[in-house]
Protein backbone atom coordinates (compact mmCIF):
# COMPACT_ATOMS: atom_id res chain seq x y z
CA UNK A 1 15.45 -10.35 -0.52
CA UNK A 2 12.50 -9.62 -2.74
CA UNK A 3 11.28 -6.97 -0.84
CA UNK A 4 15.04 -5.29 -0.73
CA UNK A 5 15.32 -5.63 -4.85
CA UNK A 6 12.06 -3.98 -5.13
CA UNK A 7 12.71 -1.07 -3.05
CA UNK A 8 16.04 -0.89 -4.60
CA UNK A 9 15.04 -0.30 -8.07
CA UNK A 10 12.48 2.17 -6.85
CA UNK A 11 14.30 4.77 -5.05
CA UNK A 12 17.14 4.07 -7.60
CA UNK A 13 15.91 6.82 -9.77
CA UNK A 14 15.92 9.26 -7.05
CA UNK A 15 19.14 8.34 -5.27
CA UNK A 16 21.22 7.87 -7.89
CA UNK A 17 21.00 12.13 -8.53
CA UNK A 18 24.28 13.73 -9.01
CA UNK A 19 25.47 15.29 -6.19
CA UNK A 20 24.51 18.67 -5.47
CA UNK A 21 21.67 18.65 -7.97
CA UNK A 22 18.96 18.83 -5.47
CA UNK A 23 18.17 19.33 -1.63
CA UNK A 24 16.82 16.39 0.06
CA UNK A 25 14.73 16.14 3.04
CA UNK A 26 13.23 13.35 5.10
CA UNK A 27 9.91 12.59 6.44
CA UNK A 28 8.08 10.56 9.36
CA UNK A 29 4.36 10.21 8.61
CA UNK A 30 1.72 8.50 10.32
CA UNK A 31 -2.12 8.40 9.17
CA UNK A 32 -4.55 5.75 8.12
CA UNK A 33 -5.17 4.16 4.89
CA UNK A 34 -9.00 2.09 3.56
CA UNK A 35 -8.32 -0.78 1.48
CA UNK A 36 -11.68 -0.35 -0.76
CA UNK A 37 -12.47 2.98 0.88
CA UNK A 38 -13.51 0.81 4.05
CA UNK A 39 -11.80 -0.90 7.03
CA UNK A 40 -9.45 1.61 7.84
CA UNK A 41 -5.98 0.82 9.19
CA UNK A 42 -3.39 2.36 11.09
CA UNK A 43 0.34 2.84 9.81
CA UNK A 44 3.48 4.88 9.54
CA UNK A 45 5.82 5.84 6.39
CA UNK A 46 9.13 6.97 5.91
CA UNK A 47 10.01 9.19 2.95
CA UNK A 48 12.47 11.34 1.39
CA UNK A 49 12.08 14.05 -0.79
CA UNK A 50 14.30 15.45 -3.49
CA UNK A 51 13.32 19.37 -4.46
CA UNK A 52 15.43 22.34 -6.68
CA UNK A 53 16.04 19.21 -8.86
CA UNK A 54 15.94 22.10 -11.66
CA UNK A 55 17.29 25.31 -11.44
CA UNK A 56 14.00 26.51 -13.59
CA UNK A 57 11.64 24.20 -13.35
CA UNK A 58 9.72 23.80 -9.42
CA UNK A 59 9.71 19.46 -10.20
CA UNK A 60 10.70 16.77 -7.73
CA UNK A 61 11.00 13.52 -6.63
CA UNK A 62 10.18 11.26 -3.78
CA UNK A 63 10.53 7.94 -2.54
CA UNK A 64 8.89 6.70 0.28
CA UNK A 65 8.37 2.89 1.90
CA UNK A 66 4.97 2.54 4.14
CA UNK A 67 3.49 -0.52 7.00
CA UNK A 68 -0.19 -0.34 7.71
CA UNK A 69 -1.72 -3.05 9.88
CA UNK A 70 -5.51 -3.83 8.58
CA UNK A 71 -8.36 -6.09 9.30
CA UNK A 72 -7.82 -9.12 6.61
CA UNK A 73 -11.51 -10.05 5.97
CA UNK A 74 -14.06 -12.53 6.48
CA UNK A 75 -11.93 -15.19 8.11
CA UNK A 76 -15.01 -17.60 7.11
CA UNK A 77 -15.57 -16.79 3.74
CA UNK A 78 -11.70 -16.98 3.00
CA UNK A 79 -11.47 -20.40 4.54
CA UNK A 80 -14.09 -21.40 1.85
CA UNK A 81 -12.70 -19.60 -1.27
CA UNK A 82 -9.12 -21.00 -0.46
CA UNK A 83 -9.36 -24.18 1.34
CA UNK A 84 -12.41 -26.02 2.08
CA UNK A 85 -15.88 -25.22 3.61
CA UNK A 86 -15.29 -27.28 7.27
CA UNK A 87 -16.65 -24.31 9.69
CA UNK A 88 -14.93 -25.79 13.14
CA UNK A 89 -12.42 -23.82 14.42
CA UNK A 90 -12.51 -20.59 16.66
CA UNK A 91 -11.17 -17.67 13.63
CA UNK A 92 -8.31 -15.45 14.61
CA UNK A 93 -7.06 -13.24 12.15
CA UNK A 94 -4.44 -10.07 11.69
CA UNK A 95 -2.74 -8.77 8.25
CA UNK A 96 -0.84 -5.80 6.92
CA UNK A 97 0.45 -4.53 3.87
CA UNK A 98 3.65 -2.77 2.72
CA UNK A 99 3.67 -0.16 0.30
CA UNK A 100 6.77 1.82 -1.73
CA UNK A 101 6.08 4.85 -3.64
CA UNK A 102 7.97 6.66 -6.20
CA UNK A 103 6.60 10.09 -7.30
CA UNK A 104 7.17 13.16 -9.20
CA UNK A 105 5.83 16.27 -7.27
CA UNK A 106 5.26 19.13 -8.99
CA UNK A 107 5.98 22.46 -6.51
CA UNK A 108 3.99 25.46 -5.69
CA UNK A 109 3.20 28.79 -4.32
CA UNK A 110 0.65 28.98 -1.93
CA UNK A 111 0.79 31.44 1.35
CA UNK A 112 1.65 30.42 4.72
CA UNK A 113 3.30 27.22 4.03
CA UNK A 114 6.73 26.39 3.18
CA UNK A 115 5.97 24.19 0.07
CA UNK A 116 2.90 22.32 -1.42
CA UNK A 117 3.05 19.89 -4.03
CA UNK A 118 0.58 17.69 -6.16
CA UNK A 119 2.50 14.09 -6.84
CA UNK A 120 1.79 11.22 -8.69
CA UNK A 121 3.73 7.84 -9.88
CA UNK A 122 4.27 4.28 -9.35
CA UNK A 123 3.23 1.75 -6.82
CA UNK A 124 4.08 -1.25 -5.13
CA UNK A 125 1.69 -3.49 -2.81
CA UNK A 126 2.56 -6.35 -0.58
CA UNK A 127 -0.14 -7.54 1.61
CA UNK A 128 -0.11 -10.52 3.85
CA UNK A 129 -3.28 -12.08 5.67
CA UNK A 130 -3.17 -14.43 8.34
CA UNK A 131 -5.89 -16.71 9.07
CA UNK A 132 -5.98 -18.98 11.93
CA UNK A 133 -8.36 -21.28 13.25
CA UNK A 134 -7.83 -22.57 16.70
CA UNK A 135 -9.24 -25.88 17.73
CA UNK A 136 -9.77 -26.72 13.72
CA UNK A 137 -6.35 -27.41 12.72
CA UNK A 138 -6.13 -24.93 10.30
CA UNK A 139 -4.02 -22.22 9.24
CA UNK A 140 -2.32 -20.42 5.88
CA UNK A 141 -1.84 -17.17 4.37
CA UNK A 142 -3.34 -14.85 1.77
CA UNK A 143 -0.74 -12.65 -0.08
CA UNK A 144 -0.52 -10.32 -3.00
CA UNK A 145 2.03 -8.37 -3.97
CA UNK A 146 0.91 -6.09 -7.20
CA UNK A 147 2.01 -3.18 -9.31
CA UNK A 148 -0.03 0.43 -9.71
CA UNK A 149 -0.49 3.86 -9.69
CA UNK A 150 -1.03 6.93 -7.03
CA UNK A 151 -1.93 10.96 -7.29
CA UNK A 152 -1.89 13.02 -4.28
CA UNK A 153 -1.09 16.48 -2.89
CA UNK A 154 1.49 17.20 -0.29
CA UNK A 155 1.96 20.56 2.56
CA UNK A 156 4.44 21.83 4.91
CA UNK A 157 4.44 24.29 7.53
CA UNK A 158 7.80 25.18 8.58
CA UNK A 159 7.71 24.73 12.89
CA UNK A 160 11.23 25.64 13.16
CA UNK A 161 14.30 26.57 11.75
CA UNK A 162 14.98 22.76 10.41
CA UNK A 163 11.50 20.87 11.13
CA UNK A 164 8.13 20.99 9.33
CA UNK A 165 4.80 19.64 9.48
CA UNK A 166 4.07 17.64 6.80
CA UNK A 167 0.75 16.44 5.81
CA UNK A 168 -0.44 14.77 2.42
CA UNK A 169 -3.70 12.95 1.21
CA UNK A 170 -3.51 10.47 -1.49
CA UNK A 171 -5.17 7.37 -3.74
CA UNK A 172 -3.81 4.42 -4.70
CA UNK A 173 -4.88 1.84 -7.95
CA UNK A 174 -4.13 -1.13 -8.15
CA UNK A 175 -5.69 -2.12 -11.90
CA UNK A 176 -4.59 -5.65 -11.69
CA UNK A 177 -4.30 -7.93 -8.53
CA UNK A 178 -4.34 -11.52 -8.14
CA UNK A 179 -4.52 -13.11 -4.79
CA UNK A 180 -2.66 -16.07 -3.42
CA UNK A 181 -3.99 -18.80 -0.81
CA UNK A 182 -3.27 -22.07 0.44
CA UNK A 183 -2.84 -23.73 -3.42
CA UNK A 184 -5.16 -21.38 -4.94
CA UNK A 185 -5.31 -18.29 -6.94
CA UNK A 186 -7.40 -15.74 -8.21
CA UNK A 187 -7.00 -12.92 -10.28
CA UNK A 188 -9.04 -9.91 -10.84
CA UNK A 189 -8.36 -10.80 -14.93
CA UNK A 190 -10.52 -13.62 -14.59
CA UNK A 191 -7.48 -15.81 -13.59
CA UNK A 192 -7.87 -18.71 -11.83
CA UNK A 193 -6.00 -21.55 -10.28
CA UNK A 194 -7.22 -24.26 -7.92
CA UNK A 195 -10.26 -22.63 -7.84
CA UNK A 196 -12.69 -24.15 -4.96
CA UNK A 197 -15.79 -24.84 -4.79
CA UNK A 198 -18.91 -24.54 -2.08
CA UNK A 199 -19.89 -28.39 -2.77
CA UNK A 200 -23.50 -27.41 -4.42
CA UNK A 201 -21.63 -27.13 -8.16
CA UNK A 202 -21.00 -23.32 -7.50
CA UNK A 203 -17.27 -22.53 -8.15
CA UNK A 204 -16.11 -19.63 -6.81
CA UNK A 205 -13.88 -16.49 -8.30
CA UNK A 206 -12.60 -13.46 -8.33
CA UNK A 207 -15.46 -11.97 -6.65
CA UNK A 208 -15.58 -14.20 -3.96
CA UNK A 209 -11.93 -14.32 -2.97
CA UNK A 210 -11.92 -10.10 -3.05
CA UNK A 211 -14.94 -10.04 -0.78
CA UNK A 212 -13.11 -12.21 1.72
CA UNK A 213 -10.48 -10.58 1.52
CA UNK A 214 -9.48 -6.80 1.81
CA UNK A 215 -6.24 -6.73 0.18
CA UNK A 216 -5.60 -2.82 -1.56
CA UNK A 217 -6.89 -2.36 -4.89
CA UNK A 218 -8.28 1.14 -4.19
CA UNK A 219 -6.57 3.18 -1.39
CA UNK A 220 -7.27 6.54 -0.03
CA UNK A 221 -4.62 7.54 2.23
CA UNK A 222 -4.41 10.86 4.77
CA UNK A 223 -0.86 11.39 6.79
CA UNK A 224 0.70 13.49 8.83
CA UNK A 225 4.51 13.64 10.48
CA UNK A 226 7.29 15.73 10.45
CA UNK A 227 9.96 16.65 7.79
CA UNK A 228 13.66 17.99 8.10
């Protein structure tokens, strides 16, 4: 339900148009994104595209909702940082992230393509790790869902008389993020709740829990797909 609100009040903006004041178009991308420009992950996005919003001005919109599947982290370090420091236990691991996007593009000439745009606006994260260790009775989640920001450029080559290829490169911010495990929680403003420690009298933080984990906070992005 939380999920459905906040894609809701996204795209409201750009669905709630009056009729007839723009063309709309939809894409199917697929591409990789790099959670802290490394471990790269596969995914796919849908998105749809409002243009001639203004009879004099070459401004759009678009919202768009995106599912990348990513490697987690350190399963061993995040077992630490969130629950305890027992080691036993085979680690299995898997994670993804959701993303929803709401931009303004900004339209223009350029020859032998059918439109180009630069875009930028608001972001919404929500990642989910999975940590699992069999034969060691353990197993929880890491999550974080967090607000940001997102420029980009956008292309099309028209392949027909109604489909396109679309391509578009982007990067993500995520200024604040605060990451959820077990009963703890740590935030990149110095936040934190439960915090564990490693049983010397070292308490970890924010810096631990992001190195386990590789939950967005700076994402490139490169996609490709079609549009009609």
């Amino acid at each position: 339900m939380r999920t459905l609100a906040r894609a809701t009040i996204l795209c409201s903006a750009l669905l709630c148009l009056p009729a007839g004041a723009a063309d709309l178009r939809w894409d199917i991308l697929v591409g990789t994104s790099a959670p802290k420009l490394v471990h790269p992950g596969l995914g796919a996005r849908a998105e749809v595209l409002a243009y001639d919003v203004f009879r004099d001005l070459p401004l759009g919109f678009s919202f768009g909702i995106g599912y990348t599947r990513i490697d987690p982290g350190d399963a061993l370090l995040a077992r630490k940082v969130f629950v305890n420091q027992n080691t036993n236990g085979t680690p299995e691991k898997s994670g993804y992230f959701l993303d929803f996007k709401l931009d303004a593009v900004w339209f223009f000439h350029v020859k032998g393509y059918e439109r180009v745009g630069l875009f930028g606006g608001l972001r919404h994260d929500m990642f989910r790790a999975d940590f699992r260790y069999v034969g060691g009775d353990e197993d929880f989640e890491v999550t974080a869902d967090d607000w940001g920001l997102g420029i980009g450029a956008r292309g099309e080559m028209r392949l027909s008389k109604r489909i396109s290829l679309v391509g578009s490169v982007g990067l993500d911010f995520y200024p604040v993020s605060t990451l959820y495990g077990h009963d703890a929680t740590y935030s990149s403003s110095g936040g934190a709740t439960n915090a564990r420690d490693d049983g010397n009298g070292y308490t970890y933080s924010w810096k631990d829990a992001s190195k386990a984990i590789n939950q967005p906070r700076l994402l490139p992005s490169l996609m490709v797909g079609l549009g009609w």
